[in-house]
N, C-alpha and C. Protein backbone atom coordinates (compact mmCIF):
# COMPACT_ATOMS: atom_id res chain seq x y z
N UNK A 1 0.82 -1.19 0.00
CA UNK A 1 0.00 0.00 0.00
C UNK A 1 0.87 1.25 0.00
N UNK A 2 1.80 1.12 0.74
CA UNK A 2 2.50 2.51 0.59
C UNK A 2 3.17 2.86 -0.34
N UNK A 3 3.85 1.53 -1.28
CA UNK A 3 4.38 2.06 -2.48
C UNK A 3 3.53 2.52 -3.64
N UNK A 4 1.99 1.88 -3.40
CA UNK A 4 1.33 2.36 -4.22
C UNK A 4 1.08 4.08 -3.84
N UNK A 5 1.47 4.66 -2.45
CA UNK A 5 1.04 5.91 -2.19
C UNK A 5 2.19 6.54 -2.45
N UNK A 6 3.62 6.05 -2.86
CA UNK A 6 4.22 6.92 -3.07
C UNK A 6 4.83 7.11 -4.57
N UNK A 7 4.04 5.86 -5.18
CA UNK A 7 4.43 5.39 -6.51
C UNK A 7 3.29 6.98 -7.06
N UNK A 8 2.00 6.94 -6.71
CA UNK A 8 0.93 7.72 -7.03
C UNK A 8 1.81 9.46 -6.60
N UNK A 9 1.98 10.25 -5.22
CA UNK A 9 3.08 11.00 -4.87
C UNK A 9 3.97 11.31 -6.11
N UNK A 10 4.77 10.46 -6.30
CA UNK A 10 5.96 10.58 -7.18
C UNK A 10 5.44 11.21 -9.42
N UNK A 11 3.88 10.46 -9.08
CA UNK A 11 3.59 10.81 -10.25
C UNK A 11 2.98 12.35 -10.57
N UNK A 12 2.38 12.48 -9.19
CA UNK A 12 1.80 13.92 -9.56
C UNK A 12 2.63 14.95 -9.21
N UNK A 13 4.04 14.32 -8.40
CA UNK A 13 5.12 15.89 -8.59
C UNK A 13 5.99 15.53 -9.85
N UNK A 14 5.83 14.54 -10.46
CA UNK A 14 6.47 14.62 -11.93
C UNK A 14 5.32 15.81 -13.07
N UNK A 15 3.92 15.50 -12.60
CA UNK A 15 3.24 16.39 -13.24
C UNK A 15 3.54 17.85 -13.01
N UNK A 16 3.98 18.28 -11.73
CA UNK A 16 3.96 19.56 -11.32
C UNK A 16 5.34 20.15 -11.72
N UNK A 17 6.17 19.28 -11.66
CA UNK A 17 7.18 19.61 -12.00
C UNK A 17 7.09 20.05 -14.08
N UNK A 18 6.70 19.10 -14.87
CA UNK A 18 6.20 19.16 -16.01
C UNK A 18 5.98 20.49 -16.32
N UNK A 19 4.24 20.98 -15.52
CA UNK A 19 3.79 21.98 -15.63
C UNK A 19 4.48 23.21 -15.54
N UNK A 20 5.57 23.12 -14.34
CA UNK A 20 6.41 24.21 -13.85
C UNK A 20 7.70 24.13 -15.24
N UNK A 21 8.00 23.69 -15.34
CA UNK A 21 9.00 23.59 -16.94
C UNK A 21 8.62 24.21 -18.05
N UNK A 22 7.28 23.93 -18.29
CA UNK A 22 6.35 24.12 -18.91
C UNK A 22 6.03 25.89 -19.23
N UNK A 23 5.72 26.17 -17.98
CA UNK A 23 5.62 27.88 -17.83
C UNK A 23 7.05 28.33 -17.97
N UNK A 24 7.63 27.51 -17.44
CA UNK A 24 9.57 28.50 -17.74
C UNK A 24 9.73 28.95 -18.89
N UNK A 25 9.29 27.37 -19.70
CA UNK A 25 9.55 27.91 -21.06
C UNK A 25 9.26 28.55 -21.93
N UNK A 26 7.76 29.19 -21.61
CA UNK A 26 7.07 29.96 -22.32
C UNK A 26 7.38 31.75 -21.83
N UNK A 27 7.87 31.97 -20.32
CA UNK A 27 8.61 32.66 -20.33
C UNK A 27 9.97 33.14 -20.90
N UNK A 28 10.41 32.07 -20.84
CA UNK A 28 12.11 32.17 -21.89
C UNK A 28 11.75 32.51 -23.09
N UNK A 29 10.69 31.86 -23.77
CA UNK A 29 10.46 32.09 -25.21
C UNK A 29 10.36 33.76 -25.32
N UNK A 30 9.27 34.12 -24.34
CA UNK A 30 8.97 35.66 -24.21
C UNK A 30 9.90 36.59 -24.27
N UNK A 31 10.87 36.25 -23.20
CA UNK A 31 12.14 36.71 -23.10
C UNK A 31 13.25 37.06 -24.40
N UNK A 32 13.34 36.12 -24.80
CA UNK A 32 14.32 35.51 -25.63
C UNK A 32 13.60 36.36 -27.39
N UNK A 33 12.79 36.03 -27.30
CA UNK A 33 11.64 36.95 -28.12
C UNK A 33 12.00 38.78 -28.35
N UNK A 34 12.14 39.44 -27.24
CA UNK A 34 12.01 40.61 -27.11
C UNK A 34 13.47 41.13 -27.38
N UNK A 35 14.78 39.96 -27.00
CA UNK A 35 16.06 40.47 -26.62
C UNK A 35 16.24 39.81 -27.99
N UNK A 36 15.75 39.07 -29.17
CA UNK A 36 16.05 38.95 -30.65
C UNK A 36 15.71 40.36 -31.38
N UNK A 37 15.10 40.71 -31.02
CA UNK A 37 14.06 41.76 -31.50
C UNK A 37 15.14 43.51 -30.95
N UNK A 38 15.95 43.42 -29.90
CA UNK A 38 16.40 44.30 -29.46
C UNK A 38 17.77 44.00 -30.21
N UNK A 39 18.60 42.97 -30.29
CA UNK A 39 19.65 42.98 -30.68
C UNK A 39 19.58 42.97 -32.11
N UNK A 40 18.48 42.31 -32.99
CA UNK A 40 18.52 43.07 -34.34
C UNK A 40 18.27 44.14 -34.33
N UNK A 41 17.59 45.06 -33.86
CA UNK A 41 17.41 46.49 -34.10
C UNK A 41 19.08 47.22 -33.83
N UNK A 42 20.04 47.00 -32.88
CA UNK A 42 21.33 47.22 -32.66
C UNK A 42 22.63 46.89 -34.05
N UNK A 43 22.21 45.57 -34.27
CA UNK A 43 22.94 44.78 -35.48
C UNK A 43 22.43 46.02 -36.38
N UNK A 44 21.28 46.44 -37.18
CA UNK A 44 20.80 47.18 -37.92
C UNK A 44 21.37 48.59 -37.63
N UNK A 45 21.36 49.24 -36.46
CA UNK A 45 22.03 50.37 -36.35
C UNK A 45 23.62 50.06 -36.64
N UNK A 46 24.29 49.25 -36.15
CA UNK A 46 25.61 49.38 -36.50
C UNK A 46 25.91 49.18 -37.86
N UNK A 47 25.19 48.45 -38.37
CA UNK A 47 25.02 48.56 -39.99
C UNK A 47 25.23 49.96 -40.50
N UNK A 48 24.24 50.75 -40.20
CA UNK A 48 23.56 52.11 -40.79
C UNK A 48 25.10 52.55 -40.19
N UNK A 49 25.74 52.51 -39.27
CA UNK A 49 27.05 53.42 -38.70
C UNK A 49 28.15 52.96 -39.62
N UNK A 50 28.32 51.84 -39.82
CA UNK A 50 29.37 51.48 -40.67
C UNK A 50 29.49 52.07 -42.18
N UNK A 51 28.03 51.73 -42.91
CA UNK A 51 28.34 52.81 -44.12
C UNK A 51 27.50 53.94 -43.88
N UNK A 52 28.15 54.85 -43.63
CA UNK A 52 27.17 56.44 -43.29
C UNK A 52 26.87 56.79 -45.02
N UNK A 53 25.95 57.38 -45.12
CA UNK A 53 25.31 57.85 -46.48
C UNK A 53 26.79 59.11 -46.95
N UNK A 54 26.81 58.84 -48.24
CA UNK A 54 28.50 59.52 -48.93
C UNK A 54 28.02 61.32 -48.96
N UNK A 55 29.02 62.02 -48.39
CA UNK A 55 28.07 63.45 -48.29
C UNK A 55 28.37 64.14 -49.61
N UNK A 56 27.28 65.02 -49.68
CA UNK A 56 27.51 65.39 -50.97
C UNK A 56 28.39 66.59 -51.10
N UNK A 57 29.95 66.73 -52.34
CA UNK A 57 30.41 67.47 -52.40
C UNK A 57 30.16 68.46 -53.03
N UNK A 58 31.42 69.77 -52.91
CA UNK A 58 30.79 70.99 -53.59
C UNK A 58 31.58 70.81 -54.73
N UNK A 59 31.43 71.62 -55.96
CA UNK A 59 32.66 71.26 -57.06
C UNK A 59 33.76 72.17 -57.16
N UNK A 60 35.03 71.80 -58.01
CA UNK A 60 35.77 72.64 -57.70
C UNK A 60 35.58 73.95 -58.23
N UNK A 61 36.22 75.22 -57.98
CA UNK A 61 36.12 75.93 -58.79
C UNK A 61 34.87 77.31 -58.32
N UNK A 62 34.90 78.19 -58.99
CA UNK A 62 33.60 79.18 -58.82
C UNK A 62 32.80 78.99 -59.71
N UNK A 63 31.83 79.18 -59.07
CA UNK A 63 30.43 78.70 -59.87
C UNK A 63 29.56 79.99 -59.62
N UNK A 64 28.95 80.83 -60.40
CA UNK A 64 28.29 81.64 -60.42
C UNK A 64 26.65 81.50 -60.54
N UNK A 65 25.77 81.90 -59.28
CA UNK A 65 24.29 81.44 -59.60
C UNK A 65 24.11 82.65 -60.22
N UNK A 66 23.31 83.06 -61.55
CA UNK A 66 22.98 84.20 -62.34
C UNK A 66 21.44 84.50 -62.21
N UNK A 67 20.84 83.15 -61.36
CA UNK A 67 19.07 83.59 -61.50
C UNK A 67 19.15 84.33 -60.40
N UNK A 68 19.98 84.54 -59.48
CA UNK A 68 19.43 85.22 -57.96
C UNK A 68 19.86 86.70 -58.49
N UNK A 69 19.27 87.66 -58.56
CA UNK A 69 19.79 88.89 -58.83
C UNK A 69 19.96 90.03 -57.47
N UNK A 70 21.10 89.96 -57.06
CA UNK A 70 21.44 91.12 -55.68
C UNK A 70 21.87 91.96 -56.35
């Protein structure tokens, strides 16, 4: 009788234990979720820093604007 009470015991903290694994992991997922989501947005900025947009130059030389009349 008692091993049947602890055979029964042993099964429903394997369930609880299950259950409790169970929620971890759907937290981790959450987790793990938000900090993919944060470190690509970072990866993407250092991207954008590495090639900065080419600025635009002036040309050589004098250049006269003739439509503005001062």
């Amino acid at each position: 009788m008692r091993a049947f009470v602890q055979l029964r015991e042993l099964l429903s903290s394997n369930k609880e234990l299950a259950r409790r694994l169970d929620q971890l992991e759907v937290r981790l997922e959450k987790k793990l979720a938000t900090h993919d989501d944060a470190i690509a947005a970072m990866l993407s900025a250092i991207r954008e820093l590495m090639h900065p947009p080419a600025k635009k130059r002036r040309g050589i030389g004098f250049t006269a604007d003739i439509s503005d009349p001062k």
